[in-house]
N, C-alpha and C. Protein backbone atom coordinates (compact mmCIF):
# COMPACT_ATOMS: atom_id res chain seq x y z
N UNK A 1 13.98 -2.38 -6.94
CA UNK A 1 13.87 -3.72 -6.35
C UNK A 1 14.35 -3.68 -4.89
N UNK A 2 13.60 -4.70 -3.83
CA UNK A 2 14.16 -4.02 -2.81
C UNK A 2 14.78 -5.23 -2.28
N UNK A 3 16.19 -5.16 -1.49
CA UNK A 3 17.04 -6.28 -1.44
C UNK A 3 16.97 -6.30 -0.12
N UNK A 4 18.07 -6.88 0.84
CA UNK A 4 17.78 -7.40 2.18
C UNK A 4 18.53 -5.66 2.71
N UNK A 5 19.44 -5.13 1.79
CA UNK A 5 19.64 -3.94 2.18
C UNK A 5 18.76 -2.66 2.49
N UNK A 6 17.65 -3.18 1.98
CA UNK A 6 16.51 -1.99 2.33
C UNK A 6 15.44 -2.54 3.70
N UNK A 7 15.89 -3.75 4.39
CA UNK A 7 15.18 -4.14 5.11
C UNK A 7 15.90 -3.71 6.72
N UNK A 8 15.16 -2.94 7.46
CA UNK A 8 15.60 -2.74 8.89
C UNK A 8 15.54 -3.64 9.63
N UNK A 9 16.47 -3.52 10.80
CA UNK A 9 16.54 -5.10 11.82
C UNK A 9 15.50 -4.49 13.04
N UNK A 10 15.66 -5.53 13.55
CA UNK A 10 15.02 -5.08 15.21
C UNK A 10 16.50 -4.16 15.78
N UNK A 11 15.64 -3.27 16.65
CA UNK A 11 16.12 -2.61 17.18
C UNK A 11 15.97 -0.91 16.78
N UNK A 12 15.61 -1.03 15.26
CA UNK A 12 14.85 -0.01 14.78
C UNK A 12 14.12 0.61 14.92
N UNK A 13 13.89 1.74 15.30
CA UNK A 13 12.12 2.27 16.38
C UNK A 13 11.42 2.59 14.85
N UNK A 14 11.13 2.12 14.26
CA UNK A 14 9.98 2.05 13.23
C UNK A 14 9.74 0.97 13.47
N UNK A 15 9.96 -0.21 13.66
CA UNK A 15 9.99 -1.30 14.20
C UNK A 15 9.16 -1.70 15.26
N UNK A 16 9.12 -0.37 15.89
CA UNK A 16 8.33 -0.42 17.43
C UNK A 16 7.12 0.63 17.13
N UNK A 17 6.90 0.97 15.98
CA UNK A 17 5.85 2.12 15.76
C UNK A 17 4.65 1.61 15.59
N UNK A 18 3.35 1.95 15.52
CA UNK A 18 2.59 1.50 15.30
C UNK A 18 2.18 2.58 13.45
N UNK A 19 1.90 1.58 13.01
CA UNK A 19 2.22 2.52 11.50
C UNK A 19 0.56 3.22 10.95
N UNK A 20 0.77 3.76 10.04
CA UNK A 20 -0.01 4.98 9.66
C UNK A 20 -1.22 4.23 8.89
N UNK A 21 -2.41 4.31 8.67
CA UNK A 21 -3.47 3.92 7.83
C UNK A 21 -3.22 4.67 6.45
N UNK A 22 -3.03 4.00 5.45
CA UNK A 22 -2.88 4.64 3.81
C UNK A 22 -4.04 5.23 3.44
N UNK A 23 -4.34 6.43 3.09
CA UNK A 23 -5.22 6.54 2.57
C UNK A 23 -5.49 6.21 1.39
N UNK A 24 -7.09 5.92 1.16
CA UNK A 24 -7.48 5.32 -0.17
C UNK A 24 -8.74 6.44 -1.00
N UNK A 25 -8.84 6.26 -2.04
CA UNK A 25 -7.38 5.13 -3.19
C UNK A 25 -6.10 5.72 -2.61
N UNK A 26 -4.80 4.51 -2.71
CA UNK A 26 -3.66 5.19 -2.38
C UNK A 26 -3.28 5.41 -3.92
N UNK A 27 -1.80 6.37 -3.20
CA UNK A 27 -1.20 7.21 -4.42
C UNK A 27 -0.06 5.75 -5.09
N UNK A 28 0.15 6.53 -6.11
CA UNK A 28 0.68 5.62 -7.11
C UNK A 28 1.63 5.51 -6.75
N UNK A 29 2.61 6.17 -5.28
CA UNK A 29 3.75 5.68 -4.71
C UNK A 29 3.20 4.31 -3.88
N UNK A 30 2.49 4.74 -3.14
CA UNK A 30 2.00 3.55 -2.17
C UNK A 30 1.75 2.10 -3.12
N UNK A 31 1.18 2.27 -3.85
CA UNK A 31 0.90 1.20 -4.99
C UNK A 31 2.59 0.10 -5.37
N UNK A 32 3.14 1.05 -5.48
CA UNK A 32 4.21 1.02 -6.42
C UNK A 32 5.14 -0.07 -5.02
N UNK A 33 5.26 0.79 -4.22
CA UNK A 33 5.99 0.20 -2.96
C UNK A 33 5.41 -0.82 -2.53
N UNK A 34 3.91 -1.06 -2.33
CA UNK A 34 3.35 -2.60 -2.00
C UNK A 34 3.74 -3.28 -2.73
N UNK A 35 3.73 -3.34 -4.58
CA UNK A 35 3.79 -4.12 -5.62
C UNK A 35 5.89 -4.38 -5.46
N UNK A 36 6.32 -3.64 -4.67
CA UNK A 36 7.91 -3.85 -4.92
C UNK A 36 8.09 -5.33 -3.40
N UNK A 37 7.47 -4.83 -2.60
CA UNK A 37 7.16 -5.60 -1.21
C UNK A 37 6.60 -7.25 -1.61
N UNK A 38 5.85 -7.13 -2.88
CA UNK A 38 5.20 -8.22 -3.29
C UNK A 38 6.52 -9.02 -3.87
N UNK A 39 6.97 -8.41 -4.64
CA UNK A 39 8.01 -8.75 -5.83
C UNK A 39 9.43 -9.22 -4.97
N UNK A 40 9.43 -8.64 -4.02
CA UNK A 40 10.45 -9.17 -2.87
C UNK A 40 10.19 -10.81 -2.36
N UNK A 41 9.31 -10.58 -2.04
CA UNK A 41 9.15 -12.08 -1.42
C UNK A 41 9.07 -13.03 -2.52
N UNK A 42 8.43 -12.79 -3.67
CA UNK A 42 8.28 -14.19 -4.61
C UNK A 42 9.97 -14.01 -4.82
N UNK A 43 10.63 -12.94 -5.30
CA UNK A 43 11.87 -13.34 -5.43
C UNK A 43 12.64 -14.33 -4.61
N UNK A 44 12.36 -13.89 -3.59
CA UNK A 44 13.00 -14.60 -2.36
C UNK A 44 13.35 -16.15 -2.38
N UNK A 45 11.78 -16.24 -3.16
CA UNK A 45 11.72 -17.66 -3.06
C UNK A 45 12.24 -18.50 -4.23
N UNK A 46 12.66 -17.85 -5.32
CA UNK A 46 13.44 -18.09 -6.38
C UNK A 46 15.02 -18.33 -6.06
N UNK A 47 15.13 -19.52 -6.13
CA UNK A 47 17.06 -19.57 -5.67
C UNK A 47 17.42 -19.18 -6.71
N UNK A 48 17.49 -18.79 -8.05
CA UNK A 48 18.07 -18.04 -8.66
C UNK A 48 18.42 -16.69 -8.51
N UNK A 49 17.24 -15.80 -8.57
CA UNK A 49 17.25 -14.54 -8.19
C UNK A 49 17.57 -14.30 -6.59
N UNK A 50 17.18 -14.97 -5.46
CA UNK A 50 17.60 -14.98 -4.09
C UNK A 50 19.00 -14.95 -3.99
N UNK A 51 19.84 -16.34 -4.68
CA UNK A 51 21.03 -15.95 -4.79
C UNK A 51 21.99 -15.09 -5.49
N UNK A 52 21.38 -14.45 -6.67
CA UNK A 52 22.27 -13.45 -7.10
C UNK A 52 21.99 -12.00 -6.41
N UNK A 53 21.14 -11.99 -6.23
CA UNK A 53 20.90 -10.24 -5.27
C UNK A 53 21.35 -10.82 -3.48
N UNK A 54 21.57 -12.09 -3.28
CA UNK A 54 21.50 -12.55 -1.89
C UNK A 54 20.46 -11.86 -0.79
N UNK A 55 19.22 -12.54 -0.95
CA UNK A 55 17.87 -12.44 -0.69
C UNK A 55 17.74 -13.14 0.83
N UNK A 56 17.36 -13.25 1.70
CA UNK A 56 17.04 -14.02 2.41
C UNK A 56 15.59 -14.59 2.27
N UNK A 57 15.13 -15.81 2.14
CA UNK A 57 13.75 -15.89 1.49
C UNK A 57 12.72 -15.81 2.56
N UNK A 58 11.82 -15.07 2.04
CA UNK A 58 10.53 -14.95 3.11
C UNK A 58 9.30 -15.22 2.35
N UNK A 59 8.31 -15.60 2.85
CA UNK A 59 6.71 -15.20 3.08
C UNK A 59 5.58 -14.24 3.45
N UNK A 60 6.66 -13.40 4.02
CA UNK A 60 5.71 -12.32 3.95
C UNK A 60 6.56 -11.12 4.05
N UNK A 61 5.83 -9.79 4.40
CA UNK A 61 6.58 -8.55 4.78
C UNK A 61 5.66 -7.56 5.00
N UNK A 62 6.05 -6.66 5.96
CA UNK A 62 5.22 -5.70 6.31
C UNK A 62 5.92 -4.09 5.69
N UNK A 63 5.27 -2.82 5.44
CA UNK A 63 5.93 -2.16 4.94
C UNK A 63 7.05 -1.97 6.15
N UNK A 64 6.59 -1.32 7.37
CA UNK A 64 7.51 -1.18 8.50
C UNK A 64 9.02 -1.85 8.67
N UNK A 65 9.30 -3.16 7.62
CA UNK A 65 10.19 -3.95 7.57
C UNK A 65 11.56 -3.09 6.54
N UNK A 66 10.75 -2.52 5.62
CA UNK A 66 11.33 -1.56 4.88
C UNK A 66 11.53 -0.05 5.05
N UNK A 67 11.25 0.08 6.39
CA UNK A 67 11.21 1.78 7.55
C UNK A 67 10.54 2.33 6.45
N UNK A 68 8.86 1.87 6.16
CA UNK A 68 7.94 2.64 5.66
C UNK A 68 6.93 2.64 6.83
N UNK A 69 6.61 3.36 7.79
CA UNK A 69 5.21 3.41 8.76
C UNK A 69 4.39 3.28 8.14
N UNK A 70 3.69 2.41 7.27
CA UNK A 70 2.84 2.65 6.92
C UNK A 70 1.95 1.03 6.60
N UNK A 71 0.08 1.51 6.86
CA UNK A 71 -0.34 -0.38 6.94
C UNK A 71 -0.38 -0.87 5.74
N UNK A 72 0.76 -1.69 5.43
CA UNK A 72 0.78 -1.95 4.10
C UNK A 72 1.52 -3.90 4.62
N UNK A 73 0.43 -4.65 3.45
CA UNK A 73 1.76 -6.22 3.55
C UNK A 73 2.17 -6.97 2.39
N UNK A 74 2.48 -7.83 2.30
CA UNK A 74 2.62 -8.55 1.08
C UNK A 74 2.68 -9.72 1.45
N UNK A 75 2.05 -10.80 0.91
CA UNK A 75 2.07 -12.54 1.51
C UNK A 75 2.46 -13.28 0.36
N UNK A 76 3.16 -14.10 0.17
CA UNK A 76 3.03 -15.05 -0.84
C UNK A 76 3.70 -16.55 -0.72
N UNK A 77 2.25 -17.21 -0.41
CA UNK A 77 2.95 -18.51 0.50
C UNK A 77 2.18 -19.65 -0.07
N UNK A 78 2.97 -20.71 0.22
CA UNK A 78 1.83 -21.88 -0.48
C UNK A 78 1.17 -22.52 1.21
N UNK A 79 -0.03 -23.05 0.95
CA UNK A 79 -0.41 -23.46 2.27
C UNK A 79 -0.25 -25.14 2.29
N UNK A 80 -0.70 -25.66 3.39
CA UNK A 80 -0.61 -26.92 3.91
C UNK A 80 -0.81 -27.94 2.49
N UNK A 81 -1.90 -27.50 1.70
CA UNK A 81 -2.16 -28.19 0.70
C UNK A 81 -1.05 -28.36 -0.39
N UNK A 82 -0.55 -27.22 -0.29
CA UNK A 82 0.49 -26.89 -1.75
C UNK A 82 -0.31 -25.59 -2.42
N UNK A 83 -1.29 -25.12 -2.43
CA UNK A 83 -1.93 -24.17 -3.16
C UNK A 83 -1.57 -22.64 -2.95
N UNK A 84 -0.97 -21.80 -3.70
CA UNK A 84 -0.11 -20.89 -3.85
C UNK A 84 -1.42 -19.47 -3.30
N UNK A 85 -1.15 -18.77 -2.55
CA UNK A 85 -1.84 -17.60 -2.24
C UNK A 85 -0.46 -16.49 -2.34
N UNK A 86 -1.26 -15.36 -3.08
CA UNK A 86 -0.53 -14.56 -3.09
C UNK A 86 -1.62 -13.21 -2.69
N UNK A 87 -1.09 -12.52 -1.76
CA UNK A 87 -1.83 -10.85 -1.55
C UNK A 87 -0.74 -9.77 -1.60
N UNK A 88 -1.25 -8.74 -1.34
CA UNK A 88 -0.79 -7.03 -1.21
C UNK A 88 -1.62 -6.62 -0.91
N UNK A 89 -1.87 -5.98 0.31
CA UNK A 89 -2.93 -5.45 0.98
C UNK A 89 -2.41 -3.88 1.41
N UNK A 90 -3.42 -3.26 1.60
CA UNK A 90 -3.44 -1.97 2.44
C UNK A 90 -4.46 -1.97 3.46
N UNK A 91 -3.88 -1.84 5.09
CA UNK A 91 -5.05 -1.01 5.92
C UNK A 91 -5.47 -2.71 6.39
N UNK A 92 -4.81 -3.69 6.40
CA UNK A 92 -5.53 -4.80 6.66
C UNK A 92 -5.62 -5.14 8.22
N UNK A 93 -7.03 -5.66 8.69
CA UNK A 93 -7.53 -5.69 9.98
C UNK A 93 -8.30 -6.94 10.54
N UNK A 94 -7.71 -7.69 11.39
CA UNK A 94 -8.49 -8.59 12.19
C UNK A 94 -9.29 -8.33 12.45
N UNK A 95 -10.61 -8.74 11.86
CA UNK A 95 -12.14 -7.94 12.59
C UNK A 95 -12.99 -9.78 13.77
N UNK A 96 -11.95 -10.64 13.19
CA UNK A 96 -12.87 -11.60 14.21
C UNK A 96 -11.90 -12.94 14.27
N UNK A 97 -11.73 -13.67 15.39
CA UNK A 97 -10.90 -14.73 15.45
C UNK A 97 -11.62 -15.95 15.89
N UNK A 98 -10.85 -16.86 15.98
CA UNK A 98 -11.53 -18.19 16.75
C UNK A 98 -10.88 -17.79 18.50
N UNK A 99 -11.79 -18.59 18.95
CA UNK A 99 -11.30 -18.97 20.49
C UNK A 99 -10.00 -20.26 20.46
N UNK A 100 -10.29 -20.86 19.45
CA UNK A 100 -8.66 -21.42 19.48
C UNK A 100 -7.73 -21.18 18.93
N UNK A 101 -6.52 -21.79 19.68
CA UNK A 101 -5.41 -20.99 19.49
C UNK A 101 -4.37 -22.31 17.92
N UNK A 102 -3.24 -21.67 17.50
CA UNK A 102 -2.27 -22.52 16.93
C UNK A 102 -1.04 -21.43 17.26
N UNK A 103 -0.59 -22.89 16.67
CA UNK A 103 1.14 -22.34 16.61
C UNK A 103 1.79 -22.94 15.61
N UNK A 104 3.33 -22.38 15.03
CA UNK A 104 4.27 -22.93 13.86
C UNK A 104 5.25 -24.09 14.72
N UNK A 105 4.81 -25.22 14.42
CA UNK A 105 5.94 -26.25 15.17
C UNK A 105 6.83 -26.18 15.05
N UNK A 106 7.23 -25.35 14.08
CA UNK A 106 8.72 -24.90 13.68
C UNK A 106 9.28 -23.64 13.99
N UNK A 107 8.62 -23.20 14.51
CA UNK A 107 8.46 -21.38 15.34
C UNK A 107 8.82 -20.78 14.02
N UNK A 108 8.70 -19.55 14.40
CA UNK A 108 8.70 -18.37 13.52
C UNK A 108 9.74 -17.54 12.89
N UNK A 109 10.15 -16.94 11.74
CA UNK A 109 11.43 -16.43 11.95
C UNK A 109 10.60 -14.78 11.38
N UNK A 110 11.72 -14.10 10.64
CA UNK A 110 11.64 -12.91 10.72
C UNK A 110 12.50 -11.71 9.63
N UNK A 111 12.47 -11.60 8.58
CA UNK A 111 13.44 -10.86 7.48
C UNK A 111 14.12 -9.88 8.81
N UNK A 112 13.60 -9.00 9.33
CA UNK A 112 14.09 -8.29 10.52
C UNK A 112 14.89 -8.70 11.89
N UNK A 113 14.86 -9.99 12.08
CA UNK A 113 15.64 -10.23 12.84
C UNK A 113 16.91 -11.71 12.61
N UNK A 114 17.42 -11.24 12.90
CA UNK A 114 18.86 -11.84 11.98
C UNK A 114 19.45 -12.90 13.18
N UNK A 115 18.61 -13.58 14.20
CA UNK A 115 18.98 -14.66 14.48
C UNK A 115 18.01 -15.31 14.89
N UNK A 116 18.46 -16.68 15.40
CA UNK A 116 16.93 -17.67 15.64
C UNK A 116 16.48 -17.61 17.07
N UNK A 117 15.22 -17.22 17.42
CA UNK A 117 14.90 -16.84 18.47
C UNK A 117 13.81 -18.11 18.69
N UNK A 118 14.61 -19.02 19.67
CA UNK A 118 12.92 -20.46 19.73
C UNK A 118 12.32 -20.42 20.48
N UNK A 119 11.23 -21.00 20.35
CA UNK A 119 9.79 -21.11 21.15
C UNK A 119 8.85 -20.93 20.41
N UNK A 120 7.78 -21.25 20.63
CA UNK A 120 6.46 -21.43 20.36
C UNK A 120 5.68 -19.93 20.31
N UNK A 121 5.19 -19.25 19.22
CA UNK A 121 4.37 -18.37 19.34
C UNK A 121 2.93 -18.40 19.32
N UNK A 122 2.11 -18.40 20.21
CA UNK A 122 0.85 -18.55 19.98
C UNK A 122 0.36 -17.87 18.86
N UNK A 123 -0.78 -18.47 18.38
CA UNK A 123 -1.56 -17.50 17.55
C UNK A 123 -3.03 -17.68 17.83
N UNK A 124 -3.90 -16.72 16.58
CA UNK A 124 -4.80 -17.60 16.47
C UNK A 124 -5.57 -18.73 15.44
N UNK A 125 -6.04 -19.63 15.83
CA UNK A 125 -6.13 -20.76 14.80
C UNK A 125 -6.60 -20.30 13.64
N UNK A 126 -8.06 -19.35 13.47
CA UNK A 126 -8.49 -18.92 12.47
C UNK A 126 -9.09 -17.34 12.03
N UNK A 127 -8.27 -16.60 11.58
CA UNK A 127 -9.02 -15.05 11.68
C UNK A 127 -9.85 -15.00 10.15
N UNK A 128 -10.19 -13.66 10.39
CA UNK A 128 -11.19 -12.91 9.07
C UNK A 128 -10.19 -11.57 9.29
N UNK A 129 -10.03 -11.39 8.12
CA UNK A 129 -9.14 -10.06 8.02
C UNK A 129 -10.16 -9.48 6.55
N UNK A 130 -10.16 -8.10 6.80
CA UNK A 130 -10.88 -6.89 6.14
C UNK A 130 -9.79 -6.20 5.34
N UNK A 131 -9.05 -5.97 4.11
CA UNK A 131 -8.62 -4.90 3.58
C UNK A 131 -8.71 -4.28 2.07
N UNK A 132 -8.06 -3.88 1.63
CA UNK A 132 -8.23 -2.99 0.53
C UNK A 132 -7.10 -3.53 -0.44
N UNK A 133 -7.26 -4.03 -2.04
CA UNK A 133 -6.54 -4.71 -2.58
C UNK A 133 -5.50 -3.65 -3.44
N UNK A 134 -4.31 -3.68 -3.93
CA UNK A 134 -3.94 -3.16 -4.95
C UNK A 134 -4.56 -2.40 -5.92
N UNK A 135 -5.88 -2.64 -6.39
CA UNK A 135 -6.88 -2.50 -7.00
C UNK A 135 -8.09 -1.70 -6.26
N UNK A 136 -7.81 -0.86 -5.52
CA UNK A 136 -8.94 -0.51 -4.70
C UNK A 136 -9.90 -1.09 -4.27
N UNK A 137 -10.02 -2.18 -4.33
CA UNK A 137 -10.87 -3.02 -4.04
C UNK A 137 -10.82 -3.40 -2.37
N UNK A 138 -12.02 -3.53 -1.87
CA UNK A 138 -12.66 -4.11 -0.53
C UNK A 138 -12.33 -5.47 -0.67
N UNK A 139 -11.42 -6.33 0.41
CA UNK A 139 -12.08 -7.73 0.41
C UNK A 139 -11.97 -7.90 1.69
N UNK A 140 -12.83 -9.40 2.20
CA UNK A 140 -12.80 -9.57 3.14
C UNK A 140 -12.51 -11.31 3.20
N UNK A 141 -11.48 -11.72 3.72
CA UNK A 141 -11.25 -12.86 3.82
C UNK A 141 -11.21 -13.45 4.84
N UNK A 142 -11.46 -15.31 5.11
CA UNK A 142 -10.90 -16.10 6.66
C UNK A 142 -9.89 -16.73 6.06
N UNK A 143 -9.53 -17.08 6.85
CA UNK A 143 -8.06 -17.45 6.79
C UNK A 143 -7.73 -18.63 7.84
N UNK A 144 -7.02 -19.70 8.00
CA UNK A 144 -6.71 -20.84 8.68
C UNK A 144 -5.11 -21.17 8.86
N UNK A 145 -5.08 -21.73 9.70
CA UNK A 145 -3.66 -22.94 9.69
C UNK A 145 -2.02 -21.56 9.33
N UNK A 146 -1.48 -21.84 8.33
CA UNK A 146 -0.35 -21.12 8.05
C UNK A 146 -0.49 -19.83 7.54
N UNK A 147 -2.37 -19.67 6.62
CA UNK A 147 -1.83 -18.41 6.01
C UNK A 147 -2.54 -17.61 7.00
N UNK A 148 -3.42 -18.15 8.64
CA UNK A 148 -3.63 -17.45 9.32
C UNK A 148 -2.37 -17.06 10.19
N UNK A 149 -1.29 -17.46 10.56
CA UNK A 149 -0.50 -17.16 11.32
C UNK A 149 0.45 -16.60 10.20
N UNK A 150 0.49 -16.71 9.19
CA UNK A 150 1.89 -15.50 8.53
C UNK A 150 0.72 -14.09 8.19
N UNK A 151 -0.45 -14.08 8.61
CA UNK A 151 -1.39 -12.64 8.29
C UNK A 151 -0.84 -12.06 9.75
N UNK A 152 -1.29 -12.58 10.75
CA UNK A 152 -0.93 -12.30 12.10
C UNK A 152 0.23 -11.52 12.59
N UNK A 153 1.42 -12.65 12.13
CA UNK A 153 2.82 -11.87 11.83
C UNK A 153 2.87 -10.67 11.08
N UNK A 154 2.25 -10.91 10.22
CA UNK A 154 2.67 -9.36 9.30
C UNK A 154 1.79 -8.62 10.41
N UNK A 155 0.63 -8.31 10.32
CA UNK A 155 -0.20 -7.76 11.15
C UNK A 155 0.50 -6.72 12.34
N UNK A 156 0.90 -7.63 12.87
CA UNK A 156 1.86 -7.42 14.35
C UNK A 156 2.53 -6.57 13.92
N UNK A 157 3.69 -6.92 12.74
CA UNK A 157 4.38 -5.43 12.24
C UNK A 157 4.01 -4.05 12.26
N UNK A 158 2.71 -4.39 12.02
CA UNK A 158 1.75 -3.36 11.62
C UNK A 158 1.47 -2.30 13.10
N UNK A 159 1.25 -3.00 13.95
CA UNK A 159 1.12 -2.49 15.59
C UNK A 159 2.52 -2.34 15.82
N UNK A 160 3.66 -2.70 15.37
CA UNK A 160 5.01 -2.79 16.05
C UNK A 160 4.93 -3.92 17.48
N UNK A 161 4.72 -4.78 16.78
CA UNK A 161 5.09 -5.73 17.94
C UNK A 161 5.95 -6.55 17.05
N UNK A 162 6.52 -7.65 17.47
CA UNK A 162 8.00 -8.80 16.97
C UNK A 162 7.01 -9.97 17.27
N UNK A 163 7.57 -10.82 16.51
CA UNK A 163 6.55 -11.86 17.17
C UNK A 163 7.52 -12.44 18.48
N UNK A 164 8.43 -12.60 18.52
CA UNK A 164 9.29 -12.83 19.88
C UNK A 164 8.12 -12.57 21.51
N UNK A 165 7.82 -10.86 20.69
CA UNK A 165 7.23 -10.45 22.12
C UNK A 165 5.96 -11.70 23.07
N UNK A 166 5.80 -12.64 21.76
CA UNK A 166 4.31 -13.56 22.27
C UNK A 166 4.88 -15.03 23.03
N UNK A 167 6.48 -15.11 22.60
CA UNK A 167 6.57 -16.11 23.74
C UNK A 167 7.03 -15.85 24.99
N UNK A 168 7.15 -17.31 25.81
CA UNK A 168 6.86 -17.08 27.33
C UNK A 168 7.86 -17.19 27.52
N UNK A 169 8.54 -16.22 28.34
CA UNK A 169 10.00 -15.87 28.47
C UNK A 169 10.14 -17.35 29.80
N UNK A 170 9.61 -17.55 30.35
CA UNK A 170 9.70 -18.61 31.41
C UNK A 170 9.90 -20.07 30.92
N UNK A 171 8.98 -20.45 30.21
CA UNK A 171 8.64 -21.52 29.30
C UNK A 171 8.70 -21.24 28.08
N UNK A 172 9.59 -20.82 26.94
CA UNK A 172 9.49 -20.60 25.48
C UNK A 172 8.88 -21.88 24.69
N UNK A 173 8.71 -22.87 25.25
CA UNK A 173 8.37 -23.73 24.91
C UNK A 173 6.69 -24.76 24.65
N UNK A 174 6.21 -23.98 25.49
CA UNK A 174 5.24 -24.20 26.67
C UNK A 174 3.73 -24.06 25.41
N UNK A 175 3.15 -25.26 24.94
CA UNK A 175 2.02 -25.32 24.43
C UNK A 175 0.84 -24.45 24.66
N UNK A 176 0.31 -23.62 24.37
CA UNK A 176 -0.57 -23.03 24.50
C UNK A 176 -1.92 -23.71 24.54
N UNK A 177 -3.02 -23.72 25.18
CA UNK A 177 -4.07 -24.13 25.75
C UNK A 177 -4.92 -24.01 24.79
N UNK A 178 -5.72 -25.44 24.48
CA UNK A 178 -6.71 -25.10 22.96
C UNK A 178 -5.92 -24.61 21.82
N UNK A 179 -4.98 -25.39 21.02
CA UNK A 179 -4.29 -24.66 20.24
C UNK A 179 -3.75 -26.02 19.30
N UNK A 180 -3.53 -26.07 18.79
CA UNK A 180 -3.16 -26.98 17.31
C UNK A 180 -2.01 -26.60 16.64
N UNK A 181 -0.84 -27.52 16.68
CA UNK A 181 0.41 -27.28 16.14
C UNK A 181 0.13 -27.48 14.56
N UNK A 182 0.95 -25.97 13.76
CA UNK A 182 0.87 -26.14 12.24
C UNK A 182 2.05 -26.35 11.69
N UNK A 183 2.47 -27.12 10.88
CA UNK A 183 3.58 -27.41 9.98
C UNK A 183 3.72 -26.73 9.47
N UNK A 184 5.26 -26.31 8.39
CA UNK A 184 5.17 -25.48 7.28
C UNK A 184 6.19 -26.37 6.63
């Protein structure tokens, strides 16, 4: 099970790596470690189990979060509606976005970084992401509103970027152009 003790902070150069493509089918470690990545976050969100292992609760995670290089995520979030999405992906890729932009009105936080960093992170309003399921399986999904910007975030892990790096050190504040504030 993996607790907040197996999670690296910023400042970590895996953190800053850009991580490895899994090969597929992956091996029954890779499997095993997405499905533990998965099992992390729904815990998280359990105040029972969150508080007895003392969890910090999240929505998503990238393997890199757990100093694994490797393109691996796990999502499990309810969206604007209330309707529960859950993934584990391998190898997952933005293949197309909108020209408009959003953002979390509530900015962003981070299992990896252990204080509150504010401002506004741009995103984009709506992607299509391409990957490979638990199951070897191909899918290809779009995505909108919250569960497009927590794909993004993980994503970013994936390149080694923070999401920090996307606001404007001048204006942290500063609305982005064509862009639609999302609740969570």
């Amino acid at each position: 099970m993996i607790t907040m003790n197996d999670i690296i902070r910023e400042g970590h150069p895996t953190l800053r790596k850009v991580a490895e493509e899994v090969p597929i089918p992956a091996s029954e470690e890779d499997k095993k470690t997405l499905q533990d990545m998965l099992d992390y976050v729904k815990n998280s969100q359990n105040p029972d189990i969150a508080e007895k292992y003392g969890l910090r609760p999240g929505i998503g995670i990238a393997a890199p979060q757990i100093n694994v290089s490797k393109r691996m995520l796990a999502i499990y979030v309810k969206d604007e509606k209330g309707e529960q999405h859950s993934y584990a992906l391998f190898n997952p890729k933005i293949v197309s976005h909108s020209i408009e932009g959003s953002y979390l009105s509530s900015g962003e936080g981070c299992l990896s970084v252990d204080r509150a960093v504010p401002g506004i992170v741009p995103r984009y309003a709506r992607i299509r992401v391409k990957a490979t399921n638990v199951d070897g399986e191909k899918i290809d999904i779009r995505l909108r509103g919250l569960l497009a910007i927590v794909f993004q975030h993980e994503i970013d892990h994936l390149n080694g970027v923070m999401f920090y790096d996307h606001i404007n050190e001048e204006n942290p504040y500063q609305e982005p152009e064509n862009a639609i504030a999302v609740d969570r």
